[in-house]
N, C-alpha and C. Protein backbone atom coordinates (compact mmCIF):
# COMPACT_ATOMS: atom_id res chain seq x y z
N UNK A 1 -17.36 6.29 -7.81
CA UNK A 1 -16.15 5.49 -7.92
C UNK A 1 -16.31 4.16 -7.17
N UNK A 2 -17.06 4.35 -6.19
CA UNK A 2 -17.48 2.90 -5.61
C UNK A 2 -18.10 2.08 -6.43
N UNK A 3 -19.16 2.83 -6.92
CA UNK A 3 -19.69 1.16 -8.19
C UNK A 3 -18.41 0.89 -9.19
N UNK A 4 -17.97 1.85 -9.52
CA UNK A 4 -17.11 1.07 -10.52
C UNK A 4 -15.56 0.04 -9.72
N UNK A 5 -14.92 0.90 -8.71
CA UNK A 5 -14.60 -0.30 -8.10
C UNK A 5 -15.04 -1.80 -7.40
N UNK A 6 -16.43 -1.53 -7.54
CA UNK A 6 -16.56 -2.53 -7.37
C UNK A 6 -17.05 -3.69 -8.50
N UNK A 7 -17.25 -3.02 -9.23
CA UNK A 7 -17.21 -3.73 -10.62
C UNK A 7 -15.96 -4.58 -11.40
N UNK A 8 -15.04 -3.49 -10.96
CA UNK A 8 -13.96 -4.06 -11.90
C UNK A 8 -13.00 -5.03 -10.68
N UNK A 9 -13.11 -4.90 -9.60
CA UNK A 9 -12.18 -5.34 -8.51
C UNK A 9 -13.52 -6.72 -7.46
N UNK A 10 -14.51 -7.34 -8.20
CA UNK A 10 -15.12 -8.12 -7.25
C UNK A 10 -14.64 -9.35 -6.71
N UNK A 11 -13.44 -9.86 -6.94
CA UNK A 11 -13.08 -11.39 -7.37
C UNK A 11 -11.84 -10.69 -6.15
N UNK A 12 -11.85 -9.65 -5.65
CA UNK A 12 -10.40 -9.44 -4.70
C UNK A 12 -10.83 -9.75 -3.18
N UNK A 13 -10.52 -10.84 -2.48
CA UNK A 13 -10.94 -11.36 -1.12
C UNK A 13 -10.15 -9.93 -0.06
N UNK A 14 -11.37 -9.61 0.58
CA UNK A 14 -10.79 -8.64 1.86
C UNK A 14 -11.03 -6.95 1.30
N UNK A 15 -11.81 -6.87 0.30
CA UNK A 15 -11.69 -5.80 0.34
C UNK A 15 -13.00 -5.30 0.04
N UNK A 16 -12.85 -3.60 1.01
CA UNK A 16 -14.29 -3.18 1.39
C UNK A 16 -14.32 -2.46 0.64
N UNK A 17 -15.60 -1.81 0.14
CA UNK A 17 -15.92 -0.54 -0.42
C UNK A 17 -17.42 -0.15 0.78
N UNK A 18 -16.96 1.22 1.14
CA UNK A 18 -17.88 2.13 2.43
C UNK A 18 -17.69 3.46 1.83
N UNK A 19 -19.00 3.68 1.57
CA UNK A 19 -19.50 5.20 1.72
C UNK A 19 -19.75 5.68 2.74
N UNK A 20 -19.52 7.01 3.13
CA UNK A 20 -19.40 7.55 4.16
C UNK A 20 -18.28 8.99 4.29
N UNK A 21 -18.21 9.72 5.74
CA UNK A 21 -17.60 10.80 5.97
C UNK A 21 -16.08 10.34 5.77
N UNK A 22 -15.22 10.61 5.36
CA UNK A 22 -13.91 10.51 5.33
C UNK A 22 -12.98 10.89 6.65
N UNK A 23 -13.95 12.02 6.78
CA UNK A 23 -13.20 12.64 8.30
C UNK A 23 -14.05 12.26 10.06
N UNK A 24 -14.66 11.37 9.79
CA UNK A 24 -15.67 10.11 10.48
C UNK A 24 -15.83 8.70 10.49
N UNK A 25 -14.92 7.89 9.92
CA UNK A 25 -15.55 6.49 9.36
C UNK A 25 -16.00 5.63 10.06
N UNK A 26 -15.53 5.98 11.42
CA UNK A 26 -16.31 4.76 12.80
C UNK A 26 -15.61 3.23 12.42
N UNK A 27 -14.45 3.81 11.51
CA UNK A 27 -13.09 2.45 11.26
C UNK A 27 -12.79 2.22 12.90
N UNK A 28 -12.23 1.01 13.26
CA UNK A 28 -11.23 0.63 14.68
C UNK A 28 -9.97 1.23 14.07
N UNK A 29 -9.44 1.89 15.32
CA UNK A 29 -7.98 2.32 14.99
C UNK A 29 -7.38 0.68 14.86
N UNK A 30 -6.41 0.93 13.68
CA UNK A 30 -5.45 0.27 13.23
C UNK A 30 -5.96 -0.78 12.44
N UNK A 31 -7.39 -0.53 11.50
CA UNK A 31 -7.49 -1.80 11.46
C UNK A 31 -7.82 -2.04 9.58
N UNK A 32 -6.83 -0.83 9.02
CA UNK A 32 -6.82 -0.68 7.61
C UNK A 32 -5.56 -0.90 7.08
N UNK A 33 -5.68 -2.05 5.97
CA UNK A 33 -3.63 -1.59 5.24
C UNK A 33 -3.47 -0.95 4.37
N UNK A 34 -4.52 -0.21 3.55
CA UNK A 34 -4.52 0.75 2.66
C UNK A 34 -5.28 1.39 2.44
N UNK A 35 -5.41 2.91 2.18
CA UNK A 35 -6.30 3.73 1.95
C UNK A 35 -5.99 4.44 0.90
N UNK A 36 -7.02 4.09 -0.36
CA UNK A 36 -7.07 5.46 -1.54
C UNK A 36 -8.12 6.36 -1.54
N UNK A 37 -7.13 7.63 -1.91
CA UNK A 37 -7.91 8.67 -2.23
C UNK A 37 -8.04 9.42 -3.15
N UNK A 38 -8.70 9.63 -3.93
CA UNK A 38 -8.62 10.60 -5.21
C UNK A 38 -9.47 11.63 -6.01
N UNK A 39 -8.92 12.52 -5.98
CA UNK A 39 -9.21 13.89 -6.48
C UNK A 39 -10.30 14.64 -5.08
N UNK A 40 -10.15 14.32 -3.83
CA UNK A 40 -10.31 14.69 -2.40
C UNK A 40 -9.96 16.07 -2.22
N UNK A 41 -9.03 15.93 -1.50
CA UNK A 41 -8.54 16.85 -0.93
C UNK A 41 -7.96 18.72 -1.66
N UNK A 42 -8.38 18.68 -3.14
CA UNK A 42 -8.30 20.16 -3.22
C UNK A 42 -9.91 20.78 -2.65
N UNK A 43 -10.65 19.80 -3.03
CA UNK A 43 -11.92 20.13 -2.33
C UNK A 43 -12.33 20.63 -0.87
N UNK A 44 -11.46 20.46 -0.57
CA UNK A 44 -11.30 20.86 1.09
C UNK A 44 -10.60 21.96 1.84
N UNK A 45 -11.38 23.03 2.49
CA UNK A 45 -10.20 24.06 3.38
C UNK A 45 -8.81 23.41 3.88
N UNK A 46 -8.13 23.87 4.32
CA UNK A 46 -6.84 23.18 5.04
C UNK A 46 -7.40 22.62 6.34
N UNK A 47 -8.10 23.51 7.14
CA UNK A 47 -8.50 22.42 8.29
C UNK A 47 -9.19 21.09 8.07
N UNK A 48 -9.90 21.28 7.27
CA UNK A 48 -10.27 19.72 6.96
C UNK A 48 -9.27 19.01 6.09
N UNK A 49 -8.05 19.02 5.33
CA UNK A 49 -7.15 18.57 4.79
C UNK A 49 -6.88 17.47 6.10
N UNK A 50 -6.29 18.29 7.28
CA UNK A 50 -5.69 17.73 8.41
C UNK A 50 -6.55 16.88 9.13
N UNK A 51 -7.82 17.10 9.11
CA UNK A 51 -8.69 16.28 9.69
C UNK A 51 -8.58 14.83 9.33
N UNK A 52 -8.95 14.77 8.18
CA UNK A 52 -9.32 14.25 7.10
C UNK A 52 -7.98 13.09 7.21
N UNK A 53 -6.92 13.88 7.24
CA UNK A 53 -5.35 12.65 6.74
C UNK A 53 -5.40 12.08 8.69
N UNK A 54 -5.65 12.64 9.44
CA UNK A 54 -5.51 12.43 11.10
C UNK A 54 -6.52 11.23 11.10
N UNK A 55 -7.72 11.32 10.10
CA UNK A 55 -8.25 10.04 10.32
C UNK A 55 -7.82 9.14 9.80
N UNK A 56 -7.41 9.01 9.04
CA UNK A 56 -6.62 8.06 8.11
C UNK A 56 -5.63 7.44 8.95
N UNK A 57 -4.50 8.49 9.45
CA UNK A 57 -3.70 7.90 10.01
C UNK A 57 -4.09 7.33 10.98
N UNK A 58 -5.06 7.18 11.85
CA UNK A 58 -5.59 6.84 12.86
C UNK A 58 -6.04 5.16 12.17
N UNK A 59 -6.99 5.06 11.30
CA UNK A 59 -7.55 4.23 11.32
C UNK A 59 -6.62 2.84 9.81
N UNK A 60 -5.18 3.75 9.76
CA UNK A 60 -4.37 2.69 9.39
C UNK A 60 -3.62 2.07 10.33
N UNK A 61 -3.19 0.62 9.94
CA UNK A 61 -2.49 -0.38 10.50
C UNK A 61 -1.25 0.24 10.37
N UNK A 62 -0.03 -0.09 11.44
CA UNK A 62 1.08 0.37 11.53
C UNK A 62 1.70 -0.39 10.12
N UNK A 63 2.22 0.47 9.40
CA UNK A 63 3.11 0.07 8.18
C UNK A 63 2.36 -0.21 6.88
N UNK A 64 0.85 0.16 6.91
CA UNK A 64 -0.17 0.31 5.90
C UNK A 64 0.52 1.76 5.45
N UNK A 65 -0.44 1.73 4.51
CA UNK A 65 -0.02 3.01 2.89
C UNK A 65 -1.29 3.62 2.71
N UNK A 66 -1.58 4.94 2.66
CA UNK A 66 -1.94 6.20 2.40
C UNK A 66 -1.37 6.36 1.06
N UNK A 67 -2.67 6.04 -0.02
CA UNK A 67 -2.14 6.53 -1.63
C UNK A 67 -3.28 7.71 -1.85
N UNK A 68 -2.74 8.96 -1.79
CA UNK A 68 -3.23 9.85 -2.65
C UNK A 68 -3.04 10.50 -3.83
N UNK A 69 -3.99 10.61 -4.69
CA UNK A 69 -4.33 11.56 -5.99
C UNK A 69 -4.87 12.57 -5.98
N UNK A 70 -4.68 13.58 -6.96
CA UNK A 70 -5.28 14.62 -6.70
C UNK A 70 -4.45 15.92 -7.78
N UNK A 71 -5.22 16.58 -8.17
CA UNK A 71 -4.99 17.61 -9.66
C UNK A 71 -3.54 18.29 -8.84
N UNK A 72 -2.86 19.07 -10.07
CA UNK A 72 -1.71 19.67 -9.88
C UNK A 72 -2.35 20.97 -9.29
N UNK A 73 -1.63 21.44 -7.70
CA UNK A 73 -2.07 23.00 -7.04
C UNK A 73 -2.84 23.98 -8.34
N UNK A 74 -1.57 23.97 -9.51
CA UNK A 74 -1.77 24.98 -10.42
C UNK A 74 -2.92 24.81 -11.90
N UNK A 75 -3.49 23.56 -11.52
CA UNK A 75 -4.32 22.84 -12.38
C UNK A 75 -5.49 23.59 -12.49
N UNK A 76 -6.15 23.82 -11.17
CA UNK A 76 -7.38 24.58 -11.07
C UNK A 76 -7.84 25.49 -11.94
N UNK A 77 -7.12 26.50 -12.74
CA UNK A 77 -7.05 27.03 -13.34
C UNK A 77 -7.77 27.10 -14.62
N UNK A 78 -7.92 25.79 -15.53
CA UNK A 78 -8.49 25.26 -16.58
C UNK A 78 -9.87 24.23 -15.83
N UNK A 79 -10.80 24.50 -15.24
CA UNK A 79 -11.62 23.75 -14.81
C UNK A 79 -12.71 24.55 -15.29
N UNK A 80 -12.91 24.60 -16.53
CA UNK A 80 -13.85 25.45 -16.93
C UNK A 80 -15.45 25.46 -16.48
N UNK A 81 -15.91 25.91 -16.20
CA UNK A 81 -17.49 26.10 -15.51
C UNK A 81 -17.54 26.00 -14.49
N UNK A 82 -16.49 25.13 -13.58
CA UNK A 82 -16.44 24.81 -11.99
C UNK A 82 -16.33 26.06 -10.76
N UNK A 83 -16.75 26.33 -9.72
CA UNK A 83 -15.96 26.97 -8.96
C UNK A 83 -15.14 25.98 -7.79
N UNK A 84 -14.43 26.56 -7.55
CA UNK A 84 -12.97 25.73 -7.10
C UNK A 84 -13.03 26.93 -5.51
N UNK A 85 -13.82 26.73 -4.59
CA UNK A 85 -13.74 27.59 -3.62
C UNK A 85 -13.05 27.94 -2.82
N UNK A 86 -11.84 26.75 -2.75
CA UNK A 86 -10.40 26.54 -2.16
C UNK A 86 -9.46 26.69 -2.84
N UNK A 87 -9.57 27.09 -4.48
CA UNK A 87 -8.23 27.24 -5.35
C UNK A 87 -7.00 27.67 -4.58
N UNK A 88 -7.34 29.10 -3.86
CA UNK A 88 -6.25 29.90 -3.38
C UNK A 88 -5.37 28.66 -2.63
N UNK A 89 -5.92 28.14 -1.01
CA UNK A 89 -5.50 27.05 -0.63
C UNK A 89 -4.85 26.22 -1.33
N UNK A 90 -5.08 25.72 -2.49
CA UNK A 90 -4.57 24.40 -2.90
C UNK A 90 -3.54 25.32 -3.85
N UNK A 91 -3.23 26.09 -4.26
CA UNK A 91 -2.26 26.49 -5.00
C UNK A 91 -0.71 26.51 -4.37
N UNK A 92 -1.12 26.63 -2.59
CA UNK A 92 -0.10 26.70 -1.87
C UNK A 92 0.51 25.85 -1.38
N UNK A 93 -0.06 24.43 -1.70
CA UNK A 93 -0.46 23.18 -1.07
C UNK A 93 1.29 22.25 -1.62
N UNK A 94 1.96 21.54 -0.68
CA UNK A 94 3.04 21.18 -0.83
C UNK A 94 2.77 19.73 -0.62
N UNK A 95 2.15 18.88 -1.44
CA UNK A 95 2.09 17.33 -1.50
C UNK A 95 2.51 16.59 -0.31
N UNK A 96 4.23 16.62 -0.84
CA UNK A 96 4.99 15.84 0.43
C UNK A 96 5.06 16.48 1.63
N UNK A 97 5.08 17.54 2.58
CA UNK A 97 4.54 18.33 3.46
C UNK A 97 3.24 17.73 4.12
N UNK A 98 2.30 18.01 3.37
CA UNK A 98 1.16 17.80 3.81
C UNK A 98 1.22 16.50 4.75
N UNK A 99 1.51 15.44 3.70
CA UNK A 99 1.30 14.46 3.88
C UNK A 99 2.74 13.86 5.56
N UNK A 100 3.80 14.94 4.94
CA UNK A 100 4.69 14.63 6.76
C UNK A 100 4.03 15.15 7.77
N UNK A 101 3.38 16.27 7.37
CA UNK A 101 2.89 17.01 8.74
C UNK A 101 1.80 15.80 9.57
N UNK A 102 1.32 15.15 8.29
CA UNK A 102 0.49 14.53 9.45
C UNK A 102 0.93 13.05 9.63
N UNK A 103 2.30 12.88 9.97
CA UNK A 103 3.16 11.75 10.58
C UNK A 103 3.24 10.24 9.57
N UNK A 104 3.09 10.47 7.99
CA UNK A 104 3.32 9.42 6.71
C UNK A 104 4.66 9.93 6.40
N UNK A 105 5.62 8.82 6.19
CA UNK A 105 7.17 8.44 6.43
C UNK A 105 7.19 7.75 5.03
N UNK A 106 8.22 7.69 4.14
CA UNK A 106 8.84 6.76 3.59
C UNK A 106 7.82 7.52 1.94
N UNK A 107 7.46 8.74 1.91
CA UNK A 107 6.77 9.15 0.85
C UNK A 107 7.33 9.44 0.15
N UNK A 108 6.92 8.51 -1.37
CA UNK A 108 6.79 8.41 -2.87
C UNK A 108 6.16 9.38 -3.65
N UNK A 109 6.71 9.56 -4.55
CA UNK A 109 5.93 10.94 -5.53
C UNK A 109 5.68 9.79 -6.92
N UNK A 110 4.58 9.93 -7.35
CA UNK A 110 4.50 9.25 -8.40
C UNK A 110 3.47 10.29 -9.55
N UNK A 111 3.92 10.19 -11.09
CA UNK A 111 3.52 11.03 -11.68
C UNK A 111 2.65 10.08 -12.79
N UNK A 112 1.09 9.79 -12.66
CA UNK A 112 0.88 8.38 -13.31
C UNK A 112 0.02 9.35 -14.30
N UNK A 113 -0.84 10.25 -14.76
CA UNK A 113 -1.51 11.01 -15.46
C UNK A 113 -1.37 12.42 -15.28
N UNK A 114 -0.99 13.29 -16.10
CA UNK A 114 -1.09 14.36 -15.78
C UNK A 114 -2.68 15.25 -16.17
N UNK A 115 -2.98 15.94 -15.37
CA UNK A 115 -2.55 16.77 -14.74
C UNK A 115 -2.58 16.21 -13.26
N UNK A 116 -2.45 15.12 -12.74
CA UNK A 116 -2.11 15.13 -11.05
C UNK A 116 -1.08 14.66 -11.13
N UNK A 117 -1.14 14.51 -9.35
CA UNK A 117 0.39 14.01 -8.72
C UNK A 117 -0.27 13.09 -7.94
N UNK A 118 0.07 12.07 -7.36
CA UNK A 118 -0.04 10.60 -6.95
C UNK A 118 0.96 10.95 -5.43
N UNK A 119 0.86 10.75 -4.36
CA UNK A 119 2.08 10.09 -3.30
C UNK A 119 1.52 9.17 -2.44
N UNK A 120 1.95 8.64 -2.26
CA UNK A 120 2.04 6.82 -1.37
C UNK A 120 2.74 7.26 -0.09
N UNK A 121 2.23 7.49 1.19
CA UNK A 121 3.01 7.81 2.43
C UNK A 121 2.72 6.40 3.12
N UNK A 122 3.45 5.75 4.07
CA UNK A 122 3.19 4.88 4.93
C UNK A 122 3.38 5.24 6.61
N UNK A 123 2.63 4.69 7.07
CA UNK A 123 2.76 5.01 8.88
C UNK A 123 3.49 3.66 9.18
N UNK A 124 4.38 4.62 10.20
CA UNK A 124 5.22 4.12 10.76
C UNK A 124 5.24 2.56 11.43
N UNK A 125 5.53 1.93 11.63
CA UNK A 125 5.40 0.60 12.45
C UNK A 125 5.67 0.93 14.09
């Protein structure tokens, strides 16, 4: 997804594309105004869910946006050939929850393709 964002988005001043750990980035706290993520986090146990959004929140600017994507809990289901090693986890998985538990305020549900769900949380100022 990085080559292609960077393909289609080169002409946009200020913006990075970094590969790397998600739950590591060696970002300065506060020094991001937006972070996307997509199709992440069913991939992940719950402890790393929390990891994972704790860095984020960490390494966003106060009043920056946290946009995540990511398949419907009950989606997993039709992923034919895949194993899904966290299905159980993510079936239980409450979007807007998630995303309060780890201190994103002012969260949007947005329904832009199905089968996912989209939410936009922002940290606080």
């Amino acid at each position: 997804m990085i080559v292609v964002g960077r393909r289609y988005h080169k002409d946009i001043p200020n913006l990075h594309w970094k590969h790397g750990l998600v739950e590591k980035t060696e970002l300065p706290d506060n020094s991001v105004d937006a972070l996307n993520m997509t199709y992440l986090l069913h991939e992940c146990p719950d402890e790393i869910k929390q990891i994972i959004l704790a860095e984020c929140w960490r390494i966003l600017s106060p009043g920056g946006r946290l946009v995540v994507t990511d398949t419907l809990p009950g989606d997993l289901h039709s992923y034919r050939g895949f194993f899904e090693p966290y299905k159980e986890q993510w079936l239980k998985v409450n979007p807007d929850k998630l995303l309060q538990e780890a201190g994103f305020v002012n969260i949007k549900a947005y329904q832009f393709a199905y089968p996912a769900w989209t939410r936009v949380g922002e940290k606080p100022n």
